[in-house]
Structure formats: C-alpha cells, structure tokens
Protein backbone atom coordinates (compact mmCIF):
# COMPACT_ATOMS: atom_id res chain seq x y z
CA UNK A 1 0.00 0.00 0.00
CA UNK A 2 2.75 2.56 -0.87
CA UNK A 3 1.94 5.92 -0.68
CA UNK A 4 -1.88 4.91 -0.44
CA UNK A 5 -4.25 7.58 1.96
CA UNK A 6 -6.96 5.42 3.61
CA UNK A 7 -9.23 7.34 5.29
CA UNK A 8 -9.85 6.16 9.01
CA UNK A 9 -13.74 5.66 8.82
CA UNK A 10 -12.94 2.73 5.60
CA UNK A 11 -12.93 -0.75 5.71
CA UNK A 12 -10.46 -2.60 4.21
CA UNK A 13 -11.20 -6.19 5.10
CA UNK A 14 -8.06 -8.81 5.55
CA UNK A 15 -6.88 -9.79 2.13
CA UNK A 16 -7.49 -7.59 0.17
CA UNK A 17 -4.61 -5.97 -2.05
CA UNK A 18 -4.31 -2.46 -2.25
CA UNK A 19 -2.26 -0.67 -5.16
CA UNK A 20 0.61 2.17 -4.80
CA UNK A 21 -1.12 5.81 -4.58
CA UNK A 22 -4.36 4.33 -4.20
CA UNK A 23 -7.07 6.73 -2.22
CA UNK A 24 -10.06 5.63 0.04
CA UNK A 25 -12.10 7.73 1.17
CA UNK A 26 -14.79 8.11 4.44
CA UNK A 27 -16.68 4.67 5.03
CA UNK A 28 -15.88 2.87 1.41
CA UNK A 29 -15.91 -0.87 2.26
CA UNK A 30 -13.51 -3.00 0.36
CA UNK A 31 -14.03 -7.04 1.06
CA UNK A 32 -11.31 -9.48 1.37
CA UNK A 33 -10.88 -10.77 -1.74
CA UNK A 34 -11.02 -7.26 -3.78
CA UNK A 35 -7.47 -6.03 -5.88
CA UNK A 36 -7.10 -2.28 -6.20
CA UNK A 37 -4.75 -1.28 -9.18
CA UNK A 38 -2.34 1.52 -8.43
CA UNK A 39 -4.16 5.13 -8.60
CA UNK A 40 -7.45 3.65 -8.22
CA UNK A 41 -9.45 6.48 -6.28
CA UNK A 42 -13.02 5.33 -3.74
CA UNK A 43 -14.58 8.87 -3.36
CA UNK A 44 -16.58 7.83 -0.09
CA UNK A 45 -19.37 5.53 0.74
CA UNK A 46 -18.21 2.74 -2.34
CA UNK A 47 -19.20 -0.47 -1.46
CA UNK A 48 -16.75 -3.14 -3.25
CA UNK A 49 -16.79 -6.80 -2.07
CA UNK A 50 -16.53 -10.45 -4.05
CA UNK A 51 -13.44 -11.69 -6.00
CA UNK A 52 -13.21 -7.82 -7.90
CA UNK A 53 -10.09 -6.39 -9.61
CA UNK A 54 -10.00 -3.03 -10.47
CA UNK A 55 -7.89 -1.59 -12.97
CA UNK A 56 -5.11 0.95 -12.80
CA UNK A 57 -6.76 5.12 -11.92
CA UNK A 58 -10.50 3.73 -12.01
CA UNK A 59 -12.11 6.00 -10.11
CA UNK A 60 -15.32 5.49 -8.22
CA UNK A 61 -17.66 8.15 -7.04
CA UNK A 62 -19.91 7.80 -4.13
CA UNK A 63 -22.66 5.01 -3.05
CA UNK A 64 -21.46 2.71 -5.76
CA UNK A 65 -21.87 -1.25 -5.44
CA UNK A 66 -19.33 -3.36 -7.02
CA UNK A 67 -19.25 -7.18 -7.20
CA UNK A 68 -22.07 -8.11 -4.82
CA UNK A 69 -23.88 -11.15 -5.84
CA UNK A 70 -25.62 -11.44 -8.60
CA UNK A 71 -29.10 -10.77 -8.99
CA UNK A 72 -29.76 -14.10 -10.31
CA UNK A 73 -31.95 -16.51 -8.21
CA UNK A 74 -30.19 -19.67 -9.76
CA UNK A 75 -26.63 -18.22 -8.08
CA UNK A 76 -25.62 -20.51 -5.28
CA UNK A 77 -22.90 -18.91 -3.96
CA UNK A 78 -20.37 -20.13 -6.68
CA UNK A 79 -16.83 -18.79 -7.31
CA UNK A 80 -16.98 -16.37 -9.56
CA UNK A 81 -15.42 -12.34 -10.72
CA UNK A 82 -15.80 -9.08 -11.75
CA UNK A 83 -13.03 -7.65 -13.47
CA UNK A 84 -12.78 -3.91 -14.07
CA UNK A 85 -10.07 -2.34 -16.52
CA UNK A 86 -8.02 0.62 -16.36
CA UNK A 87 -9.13 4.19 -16.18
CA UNK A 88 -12.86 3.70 -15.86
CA UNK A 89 -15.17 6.24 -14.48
CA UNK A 90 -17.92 4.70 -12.70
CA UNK A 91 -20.33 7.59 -10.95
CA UNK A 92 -22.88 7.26 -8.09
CA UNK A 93 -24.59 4.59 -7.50
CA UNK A 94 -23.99 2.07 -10.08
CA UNK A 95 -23.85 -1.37 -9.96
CA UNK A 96 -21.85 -4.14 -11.40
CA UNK A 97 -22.56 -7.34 -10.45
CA UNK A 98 -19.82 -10.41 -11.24
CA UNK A 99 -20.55 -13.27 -13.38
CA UNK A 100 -22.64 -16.63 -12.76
CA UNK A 101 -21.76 -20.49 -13.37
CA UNK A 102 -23.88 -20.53 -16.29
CA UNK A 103 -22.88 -17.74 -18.01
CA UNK A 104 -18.76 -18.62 -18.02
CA UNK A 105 -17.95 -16.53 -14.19
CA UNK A 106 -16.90 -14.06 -14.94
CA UNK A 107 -18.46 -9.77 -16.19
CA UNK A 108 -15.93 -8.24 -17.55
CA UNK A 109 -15.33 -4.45 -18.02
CA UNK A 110 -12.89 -2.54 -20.79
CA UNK A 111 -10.63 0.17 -20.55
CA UNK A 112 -11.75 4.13 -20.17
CA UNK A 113 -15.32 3.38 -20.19
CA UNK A 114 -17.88 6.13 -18.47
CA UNK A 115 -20.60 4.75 -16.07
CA UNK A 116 -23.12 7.75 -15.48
CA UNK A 117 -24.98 7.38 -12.43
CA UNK A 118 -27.17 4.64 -11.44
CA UNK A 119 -26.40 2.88 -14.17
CA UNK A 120 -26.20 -1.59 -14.19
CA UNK A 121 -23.98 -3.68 -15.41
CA UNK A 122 -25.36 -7.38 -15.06
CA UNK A 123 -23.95 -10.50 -14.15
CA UNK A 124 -21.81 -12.23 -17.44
CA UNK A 125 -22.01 -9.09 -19.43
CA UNK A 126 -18.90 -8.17 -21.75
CA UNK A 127 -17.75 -5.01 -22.11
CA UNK A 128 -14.91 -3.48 -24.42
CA UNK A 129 -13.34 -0.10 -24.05
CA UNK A 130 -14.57 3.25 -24.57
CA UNK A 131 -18.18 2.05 -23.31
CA UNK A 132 -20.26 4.63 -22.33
CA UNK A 133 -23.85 4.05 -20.21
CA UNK A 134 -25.37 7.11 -19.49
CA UNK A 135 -27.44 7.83 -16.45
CA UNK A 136 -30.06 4.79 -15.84
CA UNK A 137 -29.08 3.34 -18.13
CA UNK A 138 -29.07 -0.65 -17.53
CA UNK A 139 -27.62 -4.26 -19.15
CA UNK A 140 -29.41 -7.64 -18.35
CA UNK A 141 -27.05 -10.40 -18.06
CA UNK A 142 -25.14 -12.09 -20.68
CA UNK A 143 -24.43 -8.96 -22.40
CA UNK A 144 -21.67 -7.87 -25.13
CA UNK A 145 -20.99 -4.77 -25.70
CA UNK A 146 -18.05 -3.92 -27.87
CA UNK A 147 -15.69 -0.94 -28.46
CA UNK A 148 -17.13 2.62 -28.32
CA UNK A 149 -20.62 1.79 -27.29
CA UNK A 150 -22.97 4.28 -26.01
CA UNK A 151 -26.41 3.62 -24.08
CA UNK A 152 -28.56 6.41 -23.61
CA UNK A 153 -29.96 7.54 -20.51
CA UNK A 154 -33.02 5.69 -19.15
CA UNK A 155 -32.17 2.58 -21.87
CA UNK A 156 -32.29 -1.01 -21.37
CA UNK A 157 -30.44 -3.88 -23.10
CA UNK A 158 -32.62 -7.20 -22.55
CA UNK A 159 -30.42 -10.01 -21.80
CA UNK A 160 -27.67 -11.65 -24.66
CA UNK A 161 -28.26 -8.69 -26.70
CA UNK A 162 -24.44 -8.03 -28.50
CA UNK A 163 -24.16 -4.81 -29.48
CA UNK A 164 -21.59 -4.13 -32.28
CA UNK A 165 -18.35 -1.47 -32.26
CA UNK A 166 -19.67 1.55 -32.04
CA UNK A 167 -23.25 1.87 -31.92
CA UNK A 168 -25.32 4.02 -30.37
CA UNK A 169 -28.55 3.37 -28.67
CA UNK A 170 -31.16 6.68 -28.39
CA UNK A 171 -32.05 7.44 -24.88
CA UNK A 172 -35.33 5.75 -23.43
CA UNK A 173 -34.88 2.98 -25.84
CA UNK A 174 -35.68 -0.89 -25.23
CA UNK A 175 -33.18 -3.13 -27.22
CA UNK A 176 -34.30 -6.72 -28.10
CA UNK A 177 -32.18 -7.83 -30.46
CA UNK A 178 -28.92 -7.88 -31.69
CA UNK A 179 -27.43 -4.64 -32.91
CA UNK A 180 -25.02 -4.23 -35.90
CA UNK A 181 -22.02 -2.07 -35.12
CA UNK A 182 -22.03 1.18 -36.12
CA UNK A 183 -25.48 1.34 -36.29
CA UNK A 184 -28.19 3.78 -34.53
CA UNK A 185 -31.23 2.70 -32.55
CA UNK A 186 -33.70 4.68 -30.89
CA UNK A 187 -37.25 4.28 -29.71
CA UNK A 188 -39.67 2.82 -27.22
CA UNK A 189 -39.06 -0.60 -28.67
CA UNK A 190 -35.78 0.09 -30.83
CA UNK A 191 -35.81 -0.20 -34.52
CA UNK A 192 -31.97 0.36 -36.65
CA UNK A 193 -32.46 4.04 -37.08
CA UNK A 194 -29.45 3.71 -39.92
CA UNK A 195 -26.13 4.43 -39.05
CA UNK A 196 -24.55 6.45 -36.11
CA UNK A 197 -22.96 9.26 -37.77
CA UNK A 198 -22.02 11.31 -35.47
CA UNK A 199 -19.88 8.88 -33.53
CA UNK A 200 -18.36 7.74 -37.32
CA UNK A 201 -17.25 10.89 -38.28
CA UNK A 202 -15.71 11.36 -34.24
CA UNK A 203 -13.41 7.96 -35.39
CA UNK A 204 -12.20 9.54 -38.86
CA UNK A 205 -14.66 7.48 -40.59
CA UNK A 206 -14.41 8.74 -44.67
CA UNK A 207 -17.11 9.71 -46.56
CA UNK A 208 -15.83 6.32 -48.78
CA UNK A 209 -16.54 4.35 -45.86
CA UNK A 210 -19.93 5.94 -44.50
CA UNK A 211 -21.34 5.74 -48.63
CA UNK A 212 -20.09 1.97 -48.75
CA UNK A 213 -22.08 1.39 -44.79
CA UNK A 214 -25.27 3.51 -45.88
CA UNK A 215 -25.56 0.84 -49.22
CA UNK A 216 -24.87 -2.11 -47.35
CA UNK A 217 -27.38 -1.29 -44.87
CA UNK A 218 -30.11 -0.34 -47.65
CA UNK A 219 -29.27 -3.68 -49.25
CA UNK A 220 -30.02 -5.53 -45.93
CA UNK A 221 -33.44 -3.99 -45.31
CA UNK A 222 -34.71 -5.48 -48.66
CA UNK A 223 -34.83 -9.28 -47.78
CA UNK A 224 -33.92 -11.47 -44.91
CA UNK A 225 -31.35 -10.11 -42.69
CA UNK A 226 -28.84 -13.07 -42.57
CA UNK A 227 -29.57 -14.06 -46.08
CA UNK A 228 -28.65 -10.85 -47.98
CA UNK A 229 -25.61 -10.45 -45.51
CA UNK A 230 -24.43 -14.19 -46.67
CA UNK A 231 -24.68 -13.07 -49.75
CA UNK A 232 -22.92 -9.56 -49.68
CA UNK A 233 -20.39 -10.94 -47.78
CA UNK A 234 -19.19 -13.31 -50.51
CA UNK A 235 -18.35 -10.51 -52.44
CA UNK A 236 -15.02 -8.45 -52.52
CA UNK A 237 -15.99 -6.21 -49.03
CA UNK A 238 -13.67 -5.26 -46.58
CA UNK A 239 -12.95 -2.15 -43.31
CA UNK A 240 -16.24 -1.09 -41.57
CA UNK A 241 -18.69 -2.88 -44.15
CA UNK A 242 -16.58 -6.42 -43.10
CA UNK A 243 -17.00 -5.60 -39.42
CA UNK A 244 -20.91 -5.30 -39.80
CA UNK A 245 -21.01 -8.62 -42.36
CA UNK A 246 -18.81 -10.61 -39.85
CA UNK A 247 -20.75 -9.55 -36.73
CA UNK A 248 -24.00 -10.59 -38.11
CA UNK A 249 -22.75 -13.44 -39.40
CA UNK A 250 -21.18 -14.88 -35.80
CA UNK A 251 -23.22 -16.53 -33.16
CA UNK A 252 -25.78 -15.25 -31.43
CA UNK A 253 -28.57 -16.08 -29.14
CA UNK A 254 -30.81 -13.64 -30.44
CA UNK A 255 -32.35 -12.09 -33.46
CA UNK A 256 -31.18 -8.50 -34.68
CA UNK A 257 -32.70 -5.41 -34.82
CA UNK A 258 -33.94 -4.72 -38.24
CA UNK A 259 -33.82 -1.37 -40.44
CA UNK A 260 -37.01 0.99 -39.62
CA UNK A 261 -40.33 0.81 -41.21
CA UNK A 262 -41.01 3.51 -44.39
C-alpha cells in the first residue's frame, strides 16, 4: 500500500490488495478478496466486495456497489469475478454485479469506459473499451458490448443482446435484439435508425466508408437479414462494411434489430 491515503472511517477487510497511490475515502468498504490497481481512487461511501479487480486510476464516485452477488436466483454462492479495466469512471450509484456459473464466471469491463450514475452492469455481461452508459441506463445479463458503445440515458439492453463497435442506442430505448455495429437505434421498442454518424465521423470514418455502410445497410433492409448479408459478404468487401457482415454473421442467441419501417 505505498503511498496509499486510507481514510480512518474505511474498511479494508483482511486480504485484500491495495495498489501504490491508491485513495479511500470516508466509510468505502472494500471485502477481502477485492485487488485495487495503483491510482485507483473510492470517493466515499463505495461499497466493493466479491473476488473484484480493479484496474489501474479507475475511479469510483460515491454510493457505488461493485461485485455483490448477482441478482440471479439460480446463483448458489459459486466462485466467480468481476473484473474492471483501467481508467474507468464509474459515478454514483452504479452497480456491477460479477458473473454466474452458467454464463462462463466471470463480467468483464474494458478500458476508459464512463458509467453515469445509477447505471447496471449485469452478471456475465462483456464489455470493451470506450463504453459509455449514461445515467439509468441498464444491461441484463449475458451482455456484449463492444468498443465505443454508447447507451442512452433511461435505456435497457434485454439479456444476450451483443451490441456491435460503435453503436449508439437513443435514450429511453428498449433493445431486443442484436445490434449491428455502427449502427443507430432509438425508440420505445428500438428499430436500426441507420447508421450512427455522429460517432463515425468522431473515429475519422471517410465519406468512402460511410457511402459503402449507408448501401450495405439499404441492401439488408430489402430481404432477410442473414440471407442478404451471406450473400454480400461473398463478395469483394472489406474495413467497416466487413466488421458489420462478420458480426451478423457470428453466433448469437438472439435475433437483430432490423432497419425501420417507411
């Protein structure tokens, strides 16, 4: 604990491995089995218990739960993780739950993702980096969410959705399916609202690659989904248009969300 500041009111239960610089603040509990990278910052009032690592300058605001059991009634009390990456930013009270016997053990979390407050993160659910969940926003269990995802406030992602590298979902929006990456939902009960522009142009997308996404994705609302991507994806296609065709293409345990209605 080099150079950590602990405040006197914490708890910092036998066991559990605290990082160089690391800063606790007034009653934060951290349980026995917890691992605090160096830098990692507990503003006050964090509650972190289970088998947890936390990534290098993570910081985590106030009233937060991390790794408490999952809120799964088939959990027994099985070993299992939660494993948070480097410089996250996870803001009052969220909660991220670890991962269950059926789903593989262990929820894992990506690098410099933003967790707005009282957002969930539910047991089994894979994250990449760059995630953002803004406030309320919440993710059933058995969730992937790849690179430079963003959940609107007041969302929720029913369980084994995958979302694909960088989509964006509108706020207030229910997601039942699959999304492709890149792509843009938004409503009550989401619908592909075409592609996510904004956050395209923000990753140097050209306007060669956003023309090439904006024909593949007219192409797939004219006929079945996984049909017409088979097809277009035995053609000469390759950069974003190959991430979409591949993603669709992998497995999944659920359906996908398909292009708006005219």
């Amino acid at each position: 604990m080099t150079d950590s500041l602990i405040h006197p009111s914490a708890v910092i239960e036998d066991g559990a491995q605290i990082g160089a610089g690391v800063r606790i603040g007034p009653f934060c509990v951290v349980g026995p089995k917890v691992r605090l990278a160096d830098g990692v910052v507990l503003k006050s009032h964090v509650a972190i218990t289970g088998d947890t690592t936390v990534g290098e300058d993570t910081v985590v605001f106030p009233f937060a739960s991390i790794g408490e059991v999952p809120q799964d009634l088939k959990f027994k009390g099985e070993d299992v993780r939660l494993e948070i990456g480097a410089r996250n930013r996870i803001r009052e009270y969220v909660t991220m739950n670890p991962g269950t016997e059926g789903g593989g053990g262990v929820t894992r979390i990506g690098n410099d993702g933003l967790f707005m407050a009282g957002c969930h993160v539910g047991h089994d659910c894979q994250l990449g980096d760059r995630v953002i969940l803004v406030n309320n926003a919440s993710l059933a269990g058995h969730c992937h969410l790849d690179d430079d995802v963003i959940v609107g406030g007041l969302s929720g992602v029913h369980q084994w959705v995958r979302i694909g590298r960088g989509a964006m979902i509108g706020a207030v929006t229910m997601v039942t399916a699959d999304v492709i990456p890149y792509g843009m939902v938004q409503g009550p009960r989401g619908h592909l609202d075409g592609l996510n522009l904004v956050g395209l142009k923000r990753r140097g997308a050209s306007r060669a690659d956003i023309h090439e996404l904006r024909d593949m994705l007219d192409k797939l609302g004219g006929g079945s989904f996984r049909d017409t991507a088979r097809h277009l994806a035995e053609g000469e296609t390759g950069g974003m248009v190959r991430d979409v065709l591949d993603f669709i293409l992998g497995p999944s345990d659920r359906s996908f969300l398909t292009p708006k209605p005219a």
